[in-house]
C-alpha atoms as a PDB file:
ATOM      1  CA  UNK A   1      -1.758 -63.418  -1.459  1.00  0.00           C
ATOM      2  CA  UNK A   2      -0.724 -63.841   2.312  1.00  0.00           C
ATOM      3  CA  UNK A   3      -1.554 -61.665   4.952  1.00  0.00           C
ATOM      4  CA  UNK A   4       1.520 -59.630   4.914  1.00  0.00           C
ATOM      5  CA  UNK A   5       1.521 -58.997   1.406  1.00  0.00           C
ATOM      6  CA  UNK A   6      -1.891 -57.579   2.005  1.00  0.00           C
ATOM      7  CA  UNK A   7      -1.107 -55.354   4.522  1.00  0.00           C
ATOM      8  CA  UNK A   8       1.575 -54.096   2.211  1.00  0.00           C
ATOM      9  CA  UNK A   9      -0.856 -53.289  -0.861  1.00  0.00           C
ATOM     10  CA  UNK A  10      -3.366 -51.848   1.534  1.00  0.00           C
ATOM     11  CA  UNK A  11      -0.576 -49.429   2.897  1.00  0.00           C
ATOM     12  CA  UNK A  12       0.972 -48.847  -0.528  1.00  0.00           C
ATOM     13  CA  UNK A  13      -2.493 -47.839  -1.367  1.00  0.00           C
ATOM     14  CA  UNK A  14      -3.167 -45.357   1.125  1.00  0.00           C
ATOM     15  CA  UNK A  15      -0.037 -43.882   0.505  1.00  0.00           C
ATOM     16  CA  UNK A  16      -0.527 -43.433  -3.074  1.00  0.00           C
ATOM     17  CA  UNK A  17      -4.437 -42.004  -2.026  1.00  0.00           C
ATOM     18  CA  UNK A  18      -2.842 -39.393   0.150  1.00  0.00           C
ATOM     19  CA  UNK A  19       0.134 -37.721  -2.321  1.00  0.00           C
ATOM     20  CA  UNK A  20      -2.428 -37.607  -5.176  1.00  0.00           C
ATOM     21  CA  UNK A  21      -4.593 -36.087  -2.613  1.00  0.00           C
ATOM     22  CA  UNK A  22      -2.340 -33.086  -1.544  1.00  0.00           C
ATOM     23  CA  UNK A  23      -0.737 -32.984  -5.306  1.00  0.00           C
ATOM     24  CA  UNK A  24      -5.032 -32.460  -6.592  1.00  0.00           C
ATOM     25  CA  UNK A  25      -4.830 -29.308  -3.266  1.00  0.00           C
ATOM     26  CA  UNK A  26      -1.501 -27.925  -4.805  1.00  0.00           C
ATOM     27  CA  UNK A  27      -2.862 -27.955  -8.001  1.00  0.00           C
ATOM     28  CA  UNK A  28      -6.357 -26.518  -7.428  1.00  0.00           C
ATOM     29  CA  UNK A  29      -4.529 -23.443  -4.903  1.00  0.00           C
ATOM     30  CA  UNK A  30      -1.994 -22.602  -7.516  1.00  0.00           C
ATOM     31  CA  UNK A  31      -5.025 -22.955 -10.117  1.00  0.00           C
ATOM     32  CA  UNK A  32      -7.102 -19.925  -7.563  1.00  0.00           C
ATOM     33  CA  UNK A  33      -4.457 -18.284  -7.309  1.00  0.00           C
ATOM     34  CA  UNK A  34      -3.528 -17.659 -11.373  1.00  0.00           C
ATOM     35  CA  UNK A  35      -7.360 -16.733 -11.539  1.00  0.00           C
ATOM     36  CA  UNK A  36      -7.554 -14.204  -9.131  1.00  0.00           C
ATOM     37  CA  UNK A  37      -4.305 -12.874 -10.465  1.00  0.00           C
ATOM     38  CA  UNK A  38      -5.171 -12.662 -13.655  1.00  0.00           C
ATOM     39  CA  UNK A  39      -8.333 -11.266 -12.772  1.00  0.00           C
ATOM     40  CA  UNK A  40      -6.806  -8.113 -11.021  1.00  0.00           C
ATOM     41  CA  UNK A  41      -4.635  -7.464 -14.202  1.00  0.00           C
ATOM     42  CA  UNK A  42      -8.213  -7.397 -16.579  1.00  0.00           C
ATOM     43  CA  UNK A  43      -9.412  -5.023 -14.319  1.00  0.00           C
ATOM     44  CA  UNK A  44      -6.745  -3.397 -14.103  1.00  0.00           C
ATOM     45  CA  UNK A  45      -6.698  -3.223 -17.794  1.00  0.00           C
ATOM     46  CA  UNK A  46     -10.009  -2.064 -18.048  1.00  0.00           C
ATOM     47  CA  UNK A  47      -9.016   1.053 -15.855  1.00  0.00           C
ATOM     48  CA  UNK A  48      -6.302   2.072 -17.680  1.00  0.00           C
ATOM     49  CA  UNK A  49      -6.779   3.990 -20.678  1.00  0.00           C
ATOM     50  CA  UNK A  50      -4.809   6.856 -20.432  1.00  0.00           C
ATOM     51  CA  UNK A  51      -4.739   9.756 -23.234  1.00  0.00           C
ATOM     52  CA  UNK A  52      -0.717  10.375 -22.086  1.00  0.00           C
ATOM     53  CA  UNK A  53       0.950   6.404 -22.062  1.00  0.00           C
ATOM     54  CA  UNK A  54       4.328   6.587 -20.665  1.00  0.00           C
ATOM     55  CA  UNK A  55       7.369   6.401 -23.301  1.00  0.00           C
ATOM     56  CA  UNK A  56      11.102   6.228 -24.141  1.00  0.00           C
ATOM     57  CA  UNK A  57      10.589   9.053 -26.488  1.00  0.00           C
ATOM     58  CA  UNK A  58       8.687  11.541 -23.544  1.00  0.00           C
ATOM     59  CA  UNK A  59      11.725  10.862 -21.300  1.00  0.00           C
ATOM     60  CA  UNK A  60      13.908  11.682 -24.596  1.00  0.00           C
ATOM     61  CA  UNK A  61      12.281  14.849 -24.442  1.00  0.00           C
ATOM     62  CA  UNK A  62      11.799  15.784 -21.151  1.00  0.00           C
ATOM     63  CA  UNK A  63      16.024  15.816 -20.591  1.00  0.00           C
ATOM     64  CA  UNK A  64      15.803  17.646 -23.842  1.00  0.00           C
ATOM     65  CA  UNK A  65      13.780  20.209 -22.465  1.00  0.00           C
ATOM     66  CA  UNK A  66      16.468  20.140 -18.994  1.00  0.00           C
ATOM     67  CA  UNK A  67      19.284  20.165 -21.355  1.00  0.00           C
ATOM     68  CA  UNK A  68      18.112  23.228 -23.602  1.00  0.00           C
ATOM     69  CA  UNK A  69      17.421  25.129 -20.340  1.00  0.00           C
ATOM     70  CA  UNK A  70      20.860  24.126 -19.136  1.00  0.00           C
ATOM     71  CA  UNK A  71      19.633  23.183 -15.774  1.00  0.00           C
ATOM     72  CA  UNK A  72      21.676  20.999 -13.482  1.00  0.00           C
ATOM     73  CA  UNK A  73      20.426  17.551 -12.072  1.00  0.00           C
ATOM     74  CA  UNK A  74      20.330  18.286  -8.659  1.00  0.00           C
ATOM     75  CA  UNK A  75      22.646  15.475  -7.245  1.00  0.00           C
ATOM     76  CA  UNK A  76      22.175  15.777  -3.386  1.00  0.00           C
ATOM     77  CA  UNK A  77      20.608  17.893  -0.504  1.00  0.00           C
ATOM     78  CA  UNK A  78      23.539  20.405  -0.156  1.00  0.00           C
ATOM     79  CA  UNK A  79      22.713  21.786  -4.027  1.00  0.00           C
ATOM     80  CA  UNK A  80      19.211  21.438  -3.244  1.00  0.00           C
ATOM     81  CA  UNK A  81      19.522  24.213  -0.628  1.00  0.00           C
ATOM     82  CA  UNK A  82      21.694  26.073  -2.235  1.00  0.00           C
ATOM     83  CA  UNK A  83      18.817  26.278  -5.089  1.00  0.00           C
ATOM     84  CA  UNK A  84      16.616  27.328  -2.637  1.00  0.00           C
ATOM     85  CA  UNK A  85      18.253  29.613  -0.821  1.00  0.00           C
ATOM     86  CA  UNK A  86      19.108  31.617  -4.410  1.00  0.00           C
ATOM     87  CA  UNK A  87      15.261  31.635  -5.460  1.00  0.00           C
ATOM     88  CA  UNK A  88      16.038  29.334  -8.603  1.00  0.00           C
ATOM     89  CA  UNK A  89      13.943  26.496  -6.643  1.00  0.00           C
ATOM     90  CA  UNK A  90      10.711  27.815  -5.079  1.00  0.00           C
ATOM     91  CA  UNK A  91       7.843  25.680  -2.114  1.00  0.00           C
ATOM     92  CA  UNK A  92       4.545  24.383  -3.704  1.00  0.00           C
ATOM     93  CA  UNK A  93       1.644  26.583  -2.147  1.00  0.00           C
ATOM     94  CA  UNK A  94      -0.761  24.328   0.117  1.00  0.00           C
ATOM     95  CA  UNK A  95      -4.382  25.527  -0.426  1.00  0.00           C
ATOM     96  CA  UNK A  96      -7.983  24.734  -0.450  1.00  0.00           C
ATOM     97  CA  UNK A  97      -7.396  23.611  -3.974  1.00  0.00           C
ATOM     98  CA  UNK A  98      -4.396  21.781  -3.286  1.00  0.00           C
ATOM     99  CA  UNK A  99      -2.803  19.069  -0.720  1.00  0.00           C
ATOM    100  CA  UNK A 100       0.568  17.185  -0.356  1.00  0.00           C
ATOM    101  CA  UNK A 101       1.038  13.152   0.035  1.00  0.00           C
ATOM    102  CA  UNK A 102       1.738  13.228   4.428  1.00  0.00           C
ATOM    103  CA  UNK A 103       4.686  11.194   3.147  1.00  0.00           C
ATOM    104  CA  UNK A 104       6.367  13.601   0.844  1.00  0.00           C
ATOM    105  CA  UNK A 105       8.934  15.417   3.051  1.00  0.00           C
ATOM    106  CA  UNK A 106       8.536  19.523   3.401  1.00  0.00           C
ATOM    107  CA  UNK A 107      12.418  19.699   1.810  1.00  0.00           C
ATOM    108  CA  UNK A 108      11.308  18.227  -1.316  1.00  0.00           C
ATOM    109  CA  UNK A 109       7.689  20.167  -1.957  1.00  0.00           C
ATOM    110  CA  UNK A 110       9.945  22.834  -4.228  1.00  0.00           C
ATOM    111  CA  UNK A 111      10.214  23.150  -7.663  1.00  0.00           C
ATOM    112  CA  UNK A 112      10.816  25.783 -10.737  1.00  0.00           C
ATOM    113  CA  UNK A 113       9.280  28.885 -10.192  1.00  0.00           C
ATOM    114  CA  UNK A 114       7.081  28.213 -13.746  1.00  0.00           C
ATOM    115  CA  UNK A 115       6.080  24.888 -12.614  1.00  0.00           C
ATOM    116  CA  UNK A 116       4.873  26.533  -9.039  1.00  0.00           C
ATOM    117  CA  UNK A 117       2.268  28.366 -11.396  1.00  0.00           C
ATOM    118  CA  UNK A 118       1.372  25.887 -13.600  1.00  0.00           C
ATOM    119  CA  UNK A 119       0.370  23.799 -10.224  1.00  0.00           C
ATOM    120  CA  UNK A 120      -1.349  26.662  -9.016  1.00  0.00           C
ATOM    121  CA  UNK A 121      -3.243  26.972 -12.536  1.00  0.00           C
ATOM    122  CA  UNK A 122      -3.941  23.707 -12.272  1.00  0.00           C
ATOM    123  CA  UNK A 123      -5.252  23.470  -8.526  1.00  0.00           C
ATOM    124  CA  UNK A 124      -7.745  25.768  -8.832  1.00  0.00           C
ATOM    125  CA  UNK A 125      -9.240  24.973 -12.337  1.00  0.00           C
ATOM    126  CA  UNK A 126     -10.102  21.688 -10.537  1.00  0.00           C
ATOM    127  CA  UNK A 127     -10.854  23.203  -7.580  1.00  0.00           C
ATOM    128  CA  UNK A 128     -13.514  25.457  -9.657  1.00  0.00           C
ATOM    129  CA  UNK A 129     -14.896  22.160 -11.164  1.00  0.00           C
ATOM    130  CA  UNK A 130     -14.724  19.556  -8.694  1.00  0.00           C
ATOM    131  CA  UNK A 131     -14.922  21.819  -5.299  1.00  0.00           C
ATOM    132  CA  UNK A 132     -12.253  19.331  -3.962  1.00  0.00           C
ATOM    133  CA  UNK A 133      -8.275  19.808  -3.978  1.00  0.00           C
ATOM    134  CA  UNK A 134      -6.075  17.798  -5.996  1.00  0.00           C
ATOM    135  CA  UNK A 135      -2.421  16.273  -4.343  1.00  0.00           C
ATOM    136  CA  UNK A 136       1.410  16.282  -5.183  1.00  0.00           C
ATOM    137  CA  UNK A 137       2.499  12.921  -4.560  1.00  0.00           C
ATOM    138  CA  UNK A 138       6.219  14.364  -5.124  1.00  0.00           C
ATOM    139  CA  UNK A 139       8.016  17.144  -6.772  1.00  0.00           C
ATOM    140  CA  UNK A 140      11.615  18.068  -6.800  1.00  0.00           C
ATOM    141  CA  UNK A 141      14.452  15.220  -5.688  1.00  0.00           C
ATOM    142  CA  UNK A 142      18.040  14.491  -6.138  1.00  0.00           C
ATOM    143  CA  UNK A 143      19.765  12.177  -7.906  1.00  0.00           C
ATOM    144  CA  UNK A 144      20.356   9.858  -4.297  1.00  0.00           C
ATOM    145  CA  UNK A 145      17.371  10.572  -3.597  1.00  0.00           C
ATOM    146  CA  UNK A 146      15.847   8.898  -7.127  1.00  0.00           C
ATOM    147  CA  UNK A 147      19.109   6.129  -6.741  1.00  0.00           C
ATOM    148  CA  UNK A 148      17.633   5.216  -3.755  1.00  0.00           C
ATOM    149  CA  UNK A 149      13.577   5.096  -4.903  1.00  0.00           C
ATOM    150  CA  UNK A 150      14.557   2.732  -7.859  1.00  0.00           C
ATOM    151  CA  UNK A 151      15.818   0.059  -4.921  1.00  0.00           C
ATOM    152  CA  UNK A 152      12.468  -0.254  -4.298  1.00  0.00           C
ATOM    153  CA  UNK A 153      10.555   1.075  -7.674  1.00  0.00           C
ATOM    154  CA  UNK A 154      11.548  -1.286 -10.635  1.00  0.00           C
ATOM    155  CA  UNK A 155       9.886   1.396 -12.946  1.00  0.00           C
ATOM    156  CA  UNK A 156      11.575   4.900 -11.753  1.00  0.00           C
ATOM    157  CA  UNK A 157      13.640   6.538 -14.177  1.00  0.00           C
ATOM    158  CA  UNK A 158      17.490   6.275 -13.590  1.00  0.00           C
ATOM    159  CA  UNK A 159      19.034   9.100 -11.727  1.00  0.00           C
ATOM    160  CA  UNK A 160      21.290  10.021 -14.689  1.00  0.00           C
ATOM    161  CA  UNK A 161      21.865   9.366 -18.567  1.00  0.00           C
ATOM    162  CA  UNK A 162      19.556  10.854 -21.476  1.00  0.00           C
ATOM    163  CA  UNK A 163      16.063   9.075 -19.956  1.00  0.00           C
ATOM    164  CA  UNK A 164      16.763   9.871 -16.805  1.00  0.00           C
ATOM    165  CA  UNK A 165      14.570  11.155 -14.046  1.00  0.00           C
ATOM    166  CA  UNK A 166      12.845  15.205 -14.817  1.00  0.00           C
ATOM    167  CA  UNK A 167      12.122  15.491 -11.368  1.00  0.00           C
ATOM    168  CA  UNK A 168      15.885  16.142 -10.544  1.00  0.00           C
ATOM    169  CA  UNK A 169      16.100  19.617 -12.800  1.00  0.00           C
ATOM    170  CA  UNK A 170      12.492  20.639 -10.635  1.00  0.00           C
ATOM    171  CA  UNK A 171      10.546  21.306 -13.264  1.00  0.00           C
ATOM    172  CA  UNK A 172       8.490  18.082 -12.804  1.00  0.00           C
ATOM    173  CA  UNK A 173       5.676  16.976 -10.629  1.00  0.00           C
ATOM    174  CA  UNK A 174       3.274  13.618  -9.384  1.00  0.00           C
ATOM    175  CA  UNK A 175      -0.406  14.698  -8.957  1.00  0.00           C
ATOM    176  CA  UNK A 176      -2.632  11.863  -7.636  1.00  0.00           C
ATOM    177  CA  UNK A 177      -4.091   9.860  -9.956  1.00  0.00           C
ATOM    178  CA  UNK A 178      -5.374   6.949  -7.967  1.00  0.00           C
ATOM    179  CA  UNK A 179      -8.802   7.350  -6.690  1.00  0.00           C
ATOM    180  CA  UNK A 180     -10.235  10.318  -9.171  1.00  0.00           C
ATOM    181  CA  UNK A 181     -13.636   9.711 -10.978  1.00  0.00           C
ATOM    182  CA  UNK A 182     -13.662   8.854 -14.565  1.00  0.00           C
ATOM    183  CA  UNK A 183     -14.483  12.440 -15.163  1.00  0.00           C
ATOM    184  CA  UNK A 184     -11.818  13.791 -13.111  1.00  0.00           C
ATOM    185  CA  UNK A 185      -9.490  12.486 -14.549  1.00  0.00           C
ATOM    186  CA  UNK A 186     -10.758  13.145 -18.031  1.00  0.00           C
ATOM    187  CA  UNK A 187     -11.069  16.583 -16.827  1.00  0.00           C
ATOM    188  CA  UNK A 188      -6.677  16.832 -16.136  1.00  0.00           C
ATOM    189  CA  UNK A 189      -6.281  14.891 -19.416  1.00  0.00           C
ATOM    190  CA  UNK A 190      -8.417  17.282 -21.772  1.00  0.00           C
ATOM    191  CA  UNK A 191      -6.426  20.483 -19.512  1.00  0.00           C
ATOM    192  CA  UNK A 192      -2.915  18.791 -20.050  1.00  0.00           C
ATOM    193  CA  UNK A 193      -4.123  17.765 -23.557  1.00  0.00           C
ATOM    194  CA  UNK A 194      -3.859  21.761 -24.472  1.00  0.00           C
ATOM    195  CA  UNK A 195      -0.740  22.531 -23.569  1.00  0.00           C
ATOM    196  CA  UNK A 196       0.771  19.743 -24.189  1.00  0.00           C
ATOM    197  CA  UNK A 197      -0.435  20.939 -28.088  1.00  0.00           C
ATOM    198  CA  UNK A 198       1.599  23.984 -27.418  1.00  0.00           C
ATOM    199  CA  UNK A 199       4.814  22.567 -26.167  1.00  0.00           C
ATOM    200  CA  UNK A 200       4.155  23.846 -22.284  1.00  0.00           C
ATOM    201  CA  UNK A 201       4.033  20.090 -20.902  1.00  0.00           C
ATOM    202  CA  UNK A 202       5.645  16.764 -21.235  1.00  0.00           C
ATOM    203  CA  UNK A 203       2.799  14.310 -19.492  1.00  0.00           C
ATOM    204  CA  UNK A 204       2.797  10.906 -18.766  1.00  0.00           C
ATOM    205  CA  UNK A 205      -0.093   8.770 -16.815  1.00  0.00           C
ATOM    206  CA  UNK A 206       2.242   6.264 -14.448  1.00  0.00           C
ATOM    207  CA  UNK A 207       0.299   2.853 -14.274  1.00  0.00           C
ATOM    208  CA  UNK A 208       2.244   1.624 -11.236  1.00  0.00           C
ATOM    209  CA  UNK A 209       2.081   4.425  -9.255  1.00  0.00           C
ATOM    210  CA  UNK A 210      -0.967   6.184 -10.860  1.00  0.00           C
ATOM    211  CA  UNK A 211       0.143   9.773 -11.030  1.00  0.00           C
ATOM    212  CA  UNK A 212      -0.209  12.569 -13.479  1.00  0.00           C
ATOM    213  CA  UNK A 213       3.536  13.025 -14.158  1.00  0.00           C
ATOM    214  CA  UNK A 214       3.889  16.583 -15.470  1.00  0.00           C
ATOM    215  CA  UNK A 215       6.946  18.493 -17.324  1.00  0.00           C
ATOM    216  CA  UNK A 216       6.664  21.961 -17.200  1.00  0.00           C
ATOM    217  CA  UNK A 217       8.425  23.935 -19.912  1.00  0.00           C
ATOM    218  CA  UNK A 218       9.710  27.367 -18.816  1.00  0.00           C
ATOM    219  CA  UNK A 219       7.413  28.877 -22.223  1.00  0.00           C
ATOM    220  CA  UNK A 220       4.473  28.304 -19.335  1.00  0.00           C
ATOM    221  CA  UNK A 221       5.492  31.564 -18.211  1.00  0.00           C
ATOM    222  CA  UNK A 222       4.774  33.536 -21.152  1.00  0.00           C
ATOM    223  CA  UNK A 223       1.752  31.631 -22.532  1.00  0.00           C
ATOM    224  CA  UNK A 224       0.463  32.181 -18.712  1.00  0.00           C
ATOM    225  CA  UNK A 225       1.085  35.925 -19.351  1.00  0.00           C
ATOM    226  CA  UNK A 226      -0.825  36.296 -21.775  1.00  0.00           C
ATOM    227  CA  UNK A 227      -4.041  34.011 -21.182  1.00  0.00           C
ATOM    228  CA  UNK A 228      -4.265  33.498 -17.764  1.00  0.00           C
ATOM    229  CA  UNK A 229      -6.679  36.341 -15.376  1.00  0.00           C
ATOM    230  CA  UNK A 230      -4.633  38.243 -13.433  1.00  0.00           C
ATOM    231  CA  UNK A 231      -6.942  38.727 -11.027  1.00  0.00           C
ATOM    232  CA  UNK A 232      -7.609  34.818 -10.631  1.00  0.00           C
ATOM    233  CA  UNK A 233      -9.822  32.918  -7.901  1.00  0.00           C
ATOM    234  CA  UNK A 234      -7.589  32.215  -4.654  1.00  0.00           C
ATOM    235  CA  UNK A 235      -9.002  29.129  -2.639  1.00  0.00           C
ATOM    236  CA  UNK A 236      -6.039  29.334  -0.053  1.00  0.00           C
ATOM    237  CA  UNK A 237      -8.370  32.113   1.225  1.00  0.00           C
ATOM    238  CA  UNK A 238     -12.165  31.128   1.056  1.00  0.00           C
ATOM    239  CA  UNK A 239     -14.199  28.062   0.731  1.00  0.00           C
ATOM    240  CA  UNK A 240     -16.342  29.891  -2.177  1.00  0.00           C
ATOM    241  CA  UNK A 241     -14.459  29.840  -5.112  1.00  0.00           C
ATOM    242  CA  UNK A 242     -15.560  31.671  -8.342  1.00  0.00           C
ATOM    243  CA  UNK A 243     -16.263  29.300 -11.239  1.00  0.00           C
ATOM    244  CA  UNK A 244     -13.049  29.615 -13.114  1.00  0.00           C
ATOM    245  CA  UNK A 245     -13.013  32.534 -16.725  1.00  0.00           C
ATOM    246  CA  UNK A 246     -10.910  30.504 -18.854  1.00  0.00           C
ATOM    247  CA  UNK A 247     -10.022  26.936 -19.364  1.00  0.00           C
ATOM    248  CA  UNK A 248      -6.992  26.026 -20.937  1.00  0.00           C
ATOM    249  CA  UNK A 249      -8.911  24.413 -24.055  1.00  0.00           C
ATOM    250  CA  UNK A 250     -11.114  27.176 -24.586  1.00  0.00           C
ATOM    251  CA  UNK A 251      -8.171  29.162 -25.017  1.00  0.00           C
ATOM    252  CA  UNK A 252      -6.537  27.259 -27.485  1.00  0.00           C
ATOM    253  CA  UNK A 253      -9.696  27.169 -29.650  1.00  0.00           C
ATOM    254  CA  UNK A 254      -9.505  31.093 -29.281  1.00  0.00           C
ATOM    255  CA  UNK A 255      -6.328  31.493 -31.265  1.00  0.00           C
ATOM    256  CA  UNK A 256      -5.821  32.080 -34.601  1.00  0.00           C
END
């Protein structure tokens, strides 16, 4: 072999050192990065084992629920405020017991008058067990409004048709999931767990946004006649609030 033809091999060589040297880098980055992504999803996984899965046949029945109440799906801001402005859609109380997402805009912390109570209900039962306030990640919207979240949310329900989104009749809200103890949130499961028994709520658990996401049937009001205090704790105006009387459970075990 002459001297140029070894020169050739030796560079040939080199070359064919280097590409199986970058290919072997490519290989073991794209190899890190499957692990730590599939690593993320097992934990995520292991965190979610929700009592209320989100389904095709809870959406079925929350426009059921809109549709037997005739409401309409609010479809932009002008029907919003005229919803308000008749008393049909009333604002979310802020309290010691509960708290709103900064990001959720003051026009959209309204909702149905029996799903203001139930959140109210709700507040302060956890308030009375946890001594710490829960939040409403969102509440009532319009249909642009939802049309416009899906651009960016691949799992919101559509803004119209028989799944689509409860939060446009305002009888729906988001409470914070994300960052609640194990016990916390085994605490709003067993609570929702008893009314949903009775027909008064429609839940789901949302895994991509991890929120409570509550129905409220308009029967709330009467159950709430009959079995909630009327003289109930009210954090909005002290720190020290009385353990609560009645739990939701307890009072379904109470009834014949």
């Amino acid at each position: 072999m002459n001297t140029i033809s070894q020169g050739r091999f030796a560079l040939l060589f080199l070359l064919a050192v280097a590409l199986c040297s970058q290919a072997f880098a490519v290989t073991s980055t794209t190899t890190h990065r499957v692990r730590r992504t599939t690593r993320r999803r097992h934990i995520g996984n292991i965190l979610y084992h929700p009592m209320f899965r989100p389904t095709h046949e809870s959406l079925l029945r929350q426009n059921e629920e809109i549709d037997r109440l005739e409401l309409p799906r609010i479809q932009d801001d002008a029907e919003l405020e005229e919803l308000k402005a008749s008393g049909e859609l009333v604002p979310i109380r802020e309290s010691l017991a509960l708290r709103f997402d900064p990001r959720l805009d003051p026009s959209r912390r309204y909702c149905r008058p029996w799903t203001a109570d139930f959140v109210k209900d709700l507040s302060e039962a956890y308030y009375n067990e946890f001594h710490t306030s829960i939040q409403v990640n969102s509440a009532v919207r319009t249909a642009q409004g939802q049309k416009n979240l899906r651009r960016h949310n691949r799992n919101a329900a559509p803004e119209s048709g028989e799944t689509g989104s409860s939060h446009l009749a305002g009888i729906t809200v988001d409470i914070q999931r994300r960052g609640l103890s194990r016990e916390q949130i085994q605490f709003v499961e067993l609570y929702l767990l008893a009314l949903n028994n009775q027909g008064l709520v429609e839940p789901e658990e949302e895994r991509h946004e991890w929120v409570f996401h509550i129905m409220v049937s308009d029967r709330y009001e009467g159950w709430r006649a009959l079995n909630v205090p009327p003289a109930q704790a009210q954090p909005e105006q002290s720190a020290s609030v009385p353990a609560a009387e009645v739990q939701p459970a307890s009072l379904v075990a109470q009834q014949p």
